[in-house]
Protein backbone atom coordinates (compact mmCIF):
# COMPACT_ATOMS: atom_id res chain seq x y z
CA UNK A 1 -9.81 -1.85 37.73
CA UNK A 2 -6.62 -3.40 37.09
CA UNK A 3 -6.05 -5.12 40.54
CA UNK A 4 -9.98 -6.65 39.49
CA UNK A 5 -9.31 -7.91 36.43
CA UNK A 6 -6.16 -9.78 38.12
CA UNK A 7 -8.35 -11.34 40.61
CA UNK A 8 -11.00 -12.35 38.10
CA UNK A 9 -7.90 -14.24 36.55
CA UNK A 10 -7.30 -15.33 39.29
CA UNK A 11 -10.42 -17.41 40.01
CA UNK A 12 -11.34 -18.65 36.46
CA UNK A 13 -8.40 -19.19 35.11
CA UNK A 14 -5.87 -19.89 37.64
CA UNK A 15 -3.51 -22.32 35.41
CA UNK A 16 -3.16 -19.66 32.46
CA UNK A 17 0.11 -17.68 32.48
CA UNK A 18 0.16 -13.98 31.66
CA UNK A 19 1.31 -14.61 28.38
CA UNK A 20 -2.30 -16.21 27.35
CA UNK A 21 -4.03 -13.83 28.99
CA UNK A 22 -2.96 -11.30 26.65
CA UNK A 23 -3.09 -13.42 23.82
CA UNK A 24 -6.13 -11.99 21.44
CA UNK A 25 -5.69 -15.77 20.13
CA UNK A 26 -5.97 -17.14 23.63
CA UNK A 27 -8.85 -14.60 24.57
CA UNK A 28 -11.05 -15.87 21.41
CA UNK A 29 -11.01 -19.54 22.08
CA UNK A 30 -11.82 -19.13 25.57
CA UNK A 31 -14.83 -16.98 25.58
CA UNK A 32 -17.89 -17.45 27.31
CA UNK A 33 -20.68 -18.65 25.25
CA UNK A 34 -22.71 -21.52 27.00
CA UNK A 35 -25.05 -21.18 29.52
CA UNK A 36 -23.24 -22.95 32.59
CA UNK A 37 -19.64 -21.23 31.83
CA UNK A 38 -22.25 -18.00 31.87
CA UNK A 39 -23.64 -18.76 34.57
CA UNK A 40 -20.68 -19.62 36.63
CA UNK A 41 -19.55 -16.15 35.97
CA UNK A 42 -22.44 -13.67 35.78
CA UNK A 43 -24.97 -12.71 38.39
CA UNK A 44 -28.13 -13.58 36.23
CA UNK A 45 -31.83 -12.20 36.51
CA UNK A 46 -34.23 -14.95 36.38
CA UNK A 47 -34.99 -13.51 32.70
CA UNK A 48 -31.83 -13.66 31.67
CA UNK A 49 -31.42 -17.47 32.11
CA UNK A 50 -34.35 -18.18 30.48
CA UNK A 51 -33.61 -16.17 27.17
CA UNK A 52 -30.05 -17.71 27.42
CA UNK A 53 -31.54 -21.10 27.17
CA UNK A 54 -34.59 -20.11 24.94
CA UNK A 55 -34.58 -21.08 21.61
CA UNK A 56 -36.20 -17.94 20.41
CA UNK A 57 -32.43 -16.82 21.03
CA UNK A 58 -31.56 -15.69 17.66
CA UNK A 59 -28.49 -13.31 18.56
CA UNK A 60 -25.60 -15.80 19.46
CA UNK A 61 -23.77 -15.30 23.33
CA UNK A 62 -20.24 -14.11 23.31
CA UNK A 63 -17.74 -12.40 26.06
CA UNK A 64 -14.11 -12.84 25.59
CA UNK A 65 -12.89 -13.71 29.23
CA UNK A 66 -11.25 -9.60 29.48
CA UNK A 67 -14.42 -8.04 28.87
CA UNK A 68 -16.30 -10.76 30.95
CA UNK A 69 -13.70 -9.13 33.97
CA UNK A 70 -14.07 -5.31 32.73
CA UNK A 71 -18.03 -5.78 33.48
CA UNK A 72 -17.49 -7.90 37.12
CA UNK A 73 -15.00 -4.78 37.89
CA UNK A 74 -16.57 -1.61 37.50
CA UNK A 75 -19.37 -1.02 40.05
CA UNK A 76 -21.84 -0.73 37.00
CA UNK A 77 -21.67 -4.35 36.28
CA UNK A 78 -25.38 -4.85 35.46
CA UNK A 79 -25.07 -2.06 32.85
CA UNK A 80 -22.26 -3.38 30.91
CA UNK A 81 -23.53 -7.03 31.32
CA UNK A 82 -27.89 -6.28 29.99
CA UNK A 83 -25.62 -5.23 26.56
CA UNK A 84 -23.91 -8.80 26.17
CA UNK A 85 -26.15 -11.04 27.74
CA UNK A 86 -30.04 -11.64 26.30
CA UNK A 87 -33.21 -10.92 28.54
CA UNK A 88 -36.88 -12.29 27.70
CA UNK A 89 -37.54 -8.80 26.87
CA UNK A 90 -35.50 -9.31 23.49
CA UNK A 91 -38.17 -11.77 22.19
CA UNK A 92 -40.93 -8.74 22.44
CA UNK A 93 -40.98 -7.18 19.10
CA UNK A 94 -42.52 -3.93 18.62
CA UNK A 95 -44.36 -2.58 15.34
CA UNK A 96 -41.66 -0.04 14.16
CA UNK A 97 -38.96 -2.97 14.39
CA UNK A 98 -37.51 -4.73 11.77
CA UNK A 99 -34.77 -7.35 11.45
CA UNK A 100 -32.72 -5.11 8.88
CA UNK A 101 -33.51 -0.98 10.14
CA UNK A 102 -31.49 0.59 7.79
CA UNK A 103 -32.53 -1.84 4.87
CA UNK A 104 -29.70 -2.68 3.86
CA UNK A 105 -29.99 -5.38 1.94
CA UNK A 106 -31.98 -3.14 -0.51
CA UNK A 107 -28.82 -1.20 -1.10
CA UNK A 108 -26.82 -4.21 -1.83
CA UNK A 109 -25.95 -4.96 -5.60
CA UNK A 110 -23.66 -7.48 -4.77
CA UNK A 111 -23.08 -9.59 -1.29
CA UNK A 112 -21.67 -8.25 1.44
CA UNK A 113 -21.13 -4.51 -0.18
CA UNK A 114 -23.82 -1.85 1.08
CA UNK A 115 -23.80 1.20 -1.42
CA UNK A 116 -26.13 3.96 -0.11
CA UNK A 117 -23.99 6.98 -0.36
CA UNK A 118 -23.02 8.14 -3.98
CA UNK A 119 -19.07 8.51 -3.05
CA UNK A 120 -18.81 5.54 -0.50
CA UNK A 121 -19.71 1.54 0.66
CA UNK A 122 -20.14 -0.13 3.41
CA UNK A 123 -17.98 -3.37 3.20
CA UNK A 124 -18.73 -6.21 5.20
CA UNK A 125 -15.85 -8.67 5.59
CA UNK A 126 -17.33 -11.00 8.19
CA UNK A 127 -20.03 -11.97 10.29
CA UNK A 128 -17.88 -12.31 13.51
CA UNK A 129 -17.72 -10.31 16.45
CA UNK A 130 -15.50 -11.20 19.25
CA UNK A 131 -18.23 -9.88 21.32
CA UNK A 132 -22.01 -10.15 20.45
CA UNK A 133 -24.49 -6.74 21.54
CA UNK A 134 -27.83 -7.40 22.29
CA UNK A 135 -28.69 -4.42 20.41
CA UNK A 136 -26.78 -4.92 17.14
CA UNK A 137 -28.19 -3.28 13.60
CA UNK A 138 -26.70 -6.65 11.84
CA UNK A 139 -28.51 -9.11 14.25
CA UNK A 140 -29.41 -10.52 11.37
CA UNK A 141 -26.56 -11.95 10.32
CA UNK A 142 -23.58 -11.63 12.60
CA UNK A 143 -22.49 -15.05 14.43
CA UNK A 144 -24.53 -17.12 11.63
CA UNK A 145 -23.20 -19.44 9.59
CA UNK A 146 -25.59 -18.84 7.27
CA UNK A 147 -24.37 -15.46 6.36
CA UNK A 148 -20.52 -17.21 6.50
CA UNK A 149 -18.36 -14.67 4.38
CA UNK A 150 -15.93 -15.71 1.77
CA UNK A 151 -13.09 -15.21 0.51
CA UNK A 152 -14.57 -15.21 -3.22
CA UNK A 153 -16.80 -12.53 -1.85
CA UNK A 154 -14.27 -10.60 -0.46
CA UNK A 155 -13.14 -10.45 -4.20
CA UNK A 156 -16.55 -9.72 -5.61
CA UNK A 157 -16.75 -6.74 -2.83
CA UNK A 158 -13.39 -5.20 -4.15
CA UNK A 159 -14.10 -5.60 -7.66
CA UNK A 160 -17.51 -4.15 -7.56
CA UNK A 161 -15.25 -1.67 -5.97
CA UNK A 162 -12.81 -1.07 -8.47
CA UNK A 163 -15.28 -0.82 -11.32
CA UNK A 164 -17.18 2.07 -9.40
CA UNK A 165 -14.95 5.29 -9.62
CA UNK A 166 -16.97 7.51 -7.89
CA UNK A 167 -16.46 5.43 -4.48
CA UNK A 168 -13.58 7.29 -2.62
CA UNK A 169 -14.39 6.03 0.96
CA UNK A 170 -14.72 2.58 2.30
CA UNK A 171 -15.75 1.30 5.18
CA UNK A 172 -14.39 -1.93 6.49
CA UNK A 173 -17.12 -3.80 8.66
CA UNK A 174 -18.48 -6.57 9.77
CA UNK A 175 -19.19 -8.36 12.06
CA UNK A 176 -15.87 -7.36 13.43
CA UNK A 177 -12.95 -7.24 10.61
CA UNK A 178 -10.58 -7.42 13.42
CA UNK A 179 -11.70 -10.83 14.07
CA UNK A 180 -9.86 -11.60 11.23
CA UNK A 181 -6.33 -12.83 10.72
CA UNK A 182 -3.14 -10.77 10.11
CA UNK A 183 -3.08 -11.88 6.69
CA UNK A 184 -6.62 -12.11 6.00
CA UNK A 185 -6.77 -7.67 7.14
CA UNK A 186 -3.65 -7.21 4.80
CA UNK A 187 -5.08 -8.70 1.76
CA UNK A 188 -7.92 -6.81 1.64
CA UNK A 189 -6.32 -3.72 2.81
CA UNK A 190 -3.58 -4.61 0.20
CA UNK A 191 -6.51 -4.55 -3.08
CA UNK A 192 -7.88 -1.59 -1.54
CA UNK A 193 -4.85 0.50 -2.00
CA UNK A 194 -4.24 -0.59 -5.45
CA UNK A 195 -7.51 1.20 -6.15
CA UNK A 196 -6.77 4.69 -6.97
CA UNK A 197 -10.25 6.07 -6.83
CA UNK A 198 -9.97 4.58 -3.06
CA UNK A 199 -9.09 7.69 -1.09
CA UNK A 200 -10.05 6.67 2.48
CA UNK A 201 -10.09 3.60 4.46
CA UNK A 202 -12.07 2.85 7.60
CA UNK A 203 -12.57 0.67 10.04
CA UNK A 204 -15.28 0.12 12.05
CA UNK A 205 -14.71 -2.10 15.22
CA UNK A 206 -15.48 -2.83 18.77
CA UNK A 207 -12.29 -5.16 19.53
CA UNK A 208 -10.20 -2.68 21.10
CA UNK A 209 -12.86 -2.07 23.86
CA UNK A 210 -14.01 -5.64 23.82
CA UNK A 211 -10.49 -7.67 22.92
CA UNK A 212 -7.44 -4.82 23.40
CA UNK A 213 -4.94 -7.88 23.07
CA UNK A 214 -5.30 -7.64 19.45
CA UNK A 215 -4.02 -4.50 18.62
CA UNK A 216 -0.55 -6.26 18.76
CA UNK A 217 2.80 -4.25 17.08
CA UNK A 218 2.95 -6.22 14.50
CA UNK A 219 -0.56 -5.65 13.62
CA UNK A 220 -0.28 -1.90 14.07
CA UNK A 221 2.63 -1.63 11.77
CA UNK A 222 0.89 -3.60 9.13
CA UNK A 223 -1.69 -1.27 9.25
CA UNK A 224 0.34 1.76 9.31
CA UNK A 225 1.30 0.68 5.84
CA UNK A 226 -1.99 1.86 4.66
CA UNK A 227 -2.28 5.37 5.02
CA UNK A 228 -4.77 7.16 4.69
CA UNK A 229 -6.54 4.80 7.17
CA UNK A 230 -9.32 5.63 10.11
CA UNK A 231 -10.58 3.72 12.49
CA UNK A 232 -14.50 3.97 13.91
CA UNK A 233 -14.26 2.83 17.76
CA UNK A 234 -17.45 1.74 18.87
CA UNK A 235 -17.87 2.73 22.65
CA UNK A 236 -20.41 2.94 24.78
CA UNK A 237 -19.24 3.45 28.60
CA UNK A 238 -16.23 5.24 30.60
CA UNK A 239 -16.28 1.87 32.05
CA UNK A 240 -14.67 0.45 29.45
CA UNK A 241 -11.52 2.76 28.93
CA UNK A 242 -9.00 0.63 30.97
CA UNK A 243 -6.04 0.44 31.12
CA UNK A 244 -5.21 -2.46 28.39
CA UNK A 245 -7.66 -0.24 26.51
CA UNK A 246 -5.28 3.21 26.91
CA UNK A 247 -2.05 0.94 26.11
CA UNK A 248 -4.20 -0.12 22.69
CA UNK A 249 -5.50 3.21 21.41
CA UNK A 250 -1.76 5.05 22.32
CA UNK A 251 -0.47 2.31 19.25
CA UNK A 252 -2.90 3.37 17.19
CA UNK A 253 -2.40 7.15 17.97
CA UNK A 254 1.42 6.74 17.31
CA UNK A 255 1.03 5.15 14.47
CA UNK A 256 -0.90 7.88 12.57
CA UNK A 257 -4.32 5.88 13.04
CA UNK A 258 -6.94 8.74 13.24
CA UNK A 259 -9.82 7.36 15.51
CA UNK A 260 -13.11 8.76 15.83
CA UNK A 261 -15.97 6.86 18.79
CA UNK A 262 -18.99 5.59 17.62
CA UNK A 263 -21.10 5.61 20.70
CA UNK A 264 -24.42 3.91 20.41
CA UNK A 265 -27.30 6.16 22.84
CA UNK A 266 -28.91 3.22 25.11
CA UNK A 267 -31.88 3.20 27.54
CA UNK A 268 -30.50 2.93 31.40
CA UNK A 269 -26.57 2.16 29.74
CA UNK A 270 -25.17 5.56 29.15
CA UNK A 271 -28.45 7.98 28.65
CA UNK A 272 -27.33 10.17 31.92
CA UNK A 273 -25.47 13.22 31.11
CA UNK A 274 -22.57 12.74 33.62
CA UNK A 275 -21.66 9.45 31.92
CA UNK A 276 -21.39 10.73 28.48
CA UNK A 277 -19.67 13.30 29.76
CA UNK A 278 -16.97 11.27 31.61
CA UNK A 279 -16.97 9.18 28.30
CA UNK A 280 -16.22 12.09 25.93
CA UNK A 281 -13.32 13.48 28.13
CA UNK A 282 -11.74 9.92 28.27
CA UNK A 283 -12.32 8.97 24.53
CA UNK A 284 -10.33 12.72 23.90
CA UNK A 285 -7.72 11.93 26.43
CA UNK A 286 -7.18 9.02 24.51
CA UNK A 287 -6.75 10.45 21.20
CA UNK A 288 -9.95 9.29 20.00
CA UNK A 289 -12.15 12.32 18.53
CA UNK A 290 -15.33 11.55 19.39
CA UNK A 291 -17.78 11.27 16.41
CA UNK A 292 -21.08 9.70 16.62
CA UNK A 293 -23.45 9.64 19.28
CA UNK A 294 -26.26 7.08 17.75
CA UNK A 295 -30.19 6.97 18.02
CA UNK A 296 -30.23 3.10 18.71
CA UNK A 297 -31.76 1.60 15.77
CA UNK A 298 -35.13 0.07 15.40
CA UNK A 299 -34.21 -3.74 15.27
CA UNK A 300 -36.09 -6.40 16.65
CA UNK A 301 -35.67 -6.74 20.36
CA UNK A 302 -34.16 -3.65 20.89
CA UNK A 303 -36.85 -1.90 22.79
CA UNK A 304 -35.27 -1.72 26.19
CA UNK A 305 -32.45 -0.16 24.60
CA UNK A 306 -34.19 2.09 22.61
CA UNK A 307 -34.29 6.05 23.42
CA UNK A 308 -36.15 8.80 22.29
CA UNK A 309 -34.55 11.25 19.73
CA UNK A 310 -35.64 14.51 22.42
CA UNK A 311 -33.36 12.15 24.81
CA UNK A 312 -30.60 12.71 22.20
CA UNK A 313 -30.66 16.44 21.65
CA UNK A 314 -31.43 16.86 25.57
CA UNK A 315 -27.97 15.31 26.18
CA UNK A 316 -26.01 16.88 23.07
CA UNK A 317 -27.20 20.40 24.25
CA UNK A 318 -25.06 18.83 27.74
CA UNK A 319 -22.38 17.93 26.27
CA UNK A 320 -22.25 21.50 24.45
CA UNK A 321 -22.30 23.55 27.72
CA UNK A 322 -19.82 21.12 29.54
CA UNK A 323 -17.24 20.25 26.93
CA UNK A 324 -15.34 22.11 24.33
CA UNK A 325 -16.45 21.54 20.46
CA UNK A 326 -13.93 18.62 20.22
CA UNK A 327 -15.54 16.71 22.75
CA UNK A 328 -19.24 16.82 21.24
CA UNK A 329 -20.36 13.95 18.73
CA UNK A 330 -22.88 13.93 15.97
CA UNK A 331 -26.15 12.78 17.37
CA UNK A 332 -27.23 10.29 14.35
CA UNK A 333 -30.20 9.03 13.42
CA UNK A 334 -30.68 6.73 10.93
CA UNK A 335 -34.11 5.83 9.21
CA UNK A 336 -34.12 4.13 6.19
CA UNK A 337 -33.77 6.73 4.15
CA UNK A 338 -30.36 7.71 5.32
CA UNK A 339 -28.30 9.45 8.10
CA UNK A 340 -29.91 12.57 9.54
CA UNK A 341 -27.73 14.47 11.67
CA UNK A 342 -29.75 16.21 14.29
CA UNK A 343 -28.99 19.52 17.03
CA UNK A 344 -31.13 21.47 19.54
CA UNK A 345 -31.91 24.37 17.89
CA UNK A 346 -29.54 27.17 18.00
CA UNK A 347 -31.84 30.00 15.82
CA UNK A 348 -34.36 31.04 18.20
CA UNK A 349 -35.77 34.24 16.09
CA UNK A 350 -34.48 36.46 12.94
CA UNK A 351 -34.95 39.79 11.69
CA UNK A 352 -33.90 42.14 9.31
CA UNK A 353 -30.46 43.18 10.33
CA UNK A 354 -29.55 39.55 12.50
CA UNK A 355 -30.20 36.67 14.08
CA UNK A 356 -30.99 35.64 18.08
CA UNK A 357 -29.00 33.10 18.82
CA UNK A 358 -28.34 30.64 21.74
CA UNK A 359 -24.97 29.70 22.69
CA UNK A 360 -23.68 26.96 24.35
CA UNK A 361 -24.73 27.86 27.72
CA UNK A 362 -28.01 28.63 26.45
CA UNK A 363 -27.88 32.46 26.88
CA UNK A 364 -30.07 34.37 24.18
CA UNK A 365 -27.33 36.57 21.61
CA UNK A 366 -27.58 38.60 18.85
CA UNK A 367 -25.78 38.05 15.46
CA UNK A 368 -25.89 41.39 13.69
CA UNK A 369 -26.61 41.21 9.82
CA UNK A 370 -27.07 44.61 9.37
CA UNK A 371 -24.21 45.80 6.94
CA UNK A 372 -25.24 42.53 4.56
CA UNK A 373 -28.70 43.66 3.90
């Protein structure tokens, strides 16, 4: 993978020294976001071009030039690149879809803060991603200008916080709050920590998959500075573990960062058992517990992405008979209503003195209740 990336370095961007390369700053002004630079570099379908130059394109195009490399290099290169780059089959839009799933903005008493948990919020700090996927919950809003997040509502978001004791957990999202500055991450970390109801921190963010150059020292030790703080890695393919990747998440590790993968389920990406497998035992070799394994959600255009929840537990009962407990996510859906975590069921019968249970290898044991009756 390395030796790939090199090459693809190589023959876009001959004049740029190492040092730019692994500049996040460098990396963000040079991503690929109009159709000929696209073009140039991608292999596209004849659907492809046409939604990139469609106007019905509502989801903007962005691939910083790493991950635009991590996609030409692994041999699943037209998996990686149907999750970044649009397809005509984005403009269908099915009954059950809707432009905000998880209705958020019914849950939002003031902008940019999503409260529809008792104890915590959902705080969005900006609509930027340094990366744009085609099958995003917020498609909505991220890349808009329209939805353009301030810092005055930054300050709104922390003091609806403050004056709301019973939130103990936030959640720092976007868009992508690592595409924000240094400074810009501190401050709001900074007011967050002067809460004392605050107990938890998180952040949720694809840039260490997507941009690893970001996770810099100096923005690791800032963070550090923060404890209690978590950090929600969205992942979706063993593909994308490389090695810039491993250098990023060891920081983080070292640092006292605790990391839990958020791994979106998605229709001919990562819906075969080996690959969430392979996933798993990387995201765990990497210190990163993995946590979620996501129903895709029902926004608009998302139907070639979208799996069926029997998909889900089919999978999950997988992972349970070919990884330890550590290594098995969640499986989350998440209708309107709220999270529901689901399983494959585990009680197959009960009686008076026990229970029949099925194990992880899906043998049928008993569970004796009999002294409890």
């Amino acid at each position: 993978m390395k030796e790939t990336i090199e090459r693809f370095k190589k023959q876009y961007f001959p004049e740029v020294s190492n040092q730019d390369w692994n500049s996040w700053h460098w990396q963000l002004k040079n991503r690929f976001v109009q159709p000929n630079s696209l073009k140039k570099v991608f292999n596209l379908s004849a659907t492809e071009w046409s939604a990139i130059n469609s106007t019905q394109c509502r989801l903007p195009i962005s691939i910083t030039p790493y991950y635009a490399a991590v996609i030409q290099a692994t041999q699943e290169s037209r998996i990686l690149q149907k999750t970044v780059i649009p397809d005509e089959e984005e403009f269908v839009r099915m009954p059950d879809e809707s432009i905000d799933p998880l209705i958020e903005k019914e849950y939002s008493p003031v902008p940019n803060i999503v409260h529809r948990y008792p104890n915590r919020v959902l705080f969005l700090t900006t609509q930027n991603c340094a990366v744009y996927c085609r099958y995003c919950t917020r498609s909505r809003m991220v890349g808009d200008d329209e939805y353009h997040i301030t810092p005055e509502q930054w300050q709104e978001g922390i003091n609806y916080i403050k004056n709301h004791t019973e939130i103990h957990d936030v959640i720092v999202s976007g868009g992508d709050p690592l595409y924000l500055t240094d400074g810009k991450i501190e401050g709001i970390l900074s007011q967050l920590r002067q809460i004392k109801h605050v107990q938890i921190i998180r952040l949720g963010t694809k840039i260490p998959i997507t941009l690893p150059q970001r996770i810099t020292d100096e923005w690791v030790e800032m963070l550090r500075r923060f404890h209690p703080v978590y950090l929600s890695l969205h992942v979706i393919h063993p593909s994308e573990i490389t090695e810039e990747v491993k250098i990023s998440l060891a920081k983080l590790a070292d640092a006292g960062i605790v990391m839990g993968s958020q791994t979106v389920l998605l229709r001919g990406i990562n819906d075969q058992p080996e690959i969430l497998v392979d996933l798993m035992e990387k995201l765990l070799c990497c210190r990163v517990r993995p946590y979620a394994l996501f129903i895709c959600d029902p926004v608009v255009g998302s139907l070639r992405f979208r799996t069926t929840l029997q998909t889900g537990l089919t999978l999950i009962e997988h992972l349970r008979k070919n990884l330890s407990g550590y290594g098995v996510p969640q499986l989350i859906v998440d209708p309107p209503g709220g999270k529901v975590a689901l399983s494959p069921s585990s009680i197959i019968s009960r009686n008076k003195g026990g229970y029949v249970l099925k194990n992880g290898c899906g043998e049928e044991i008993y569970y004796s209740e009999s002294s409890l009756a």
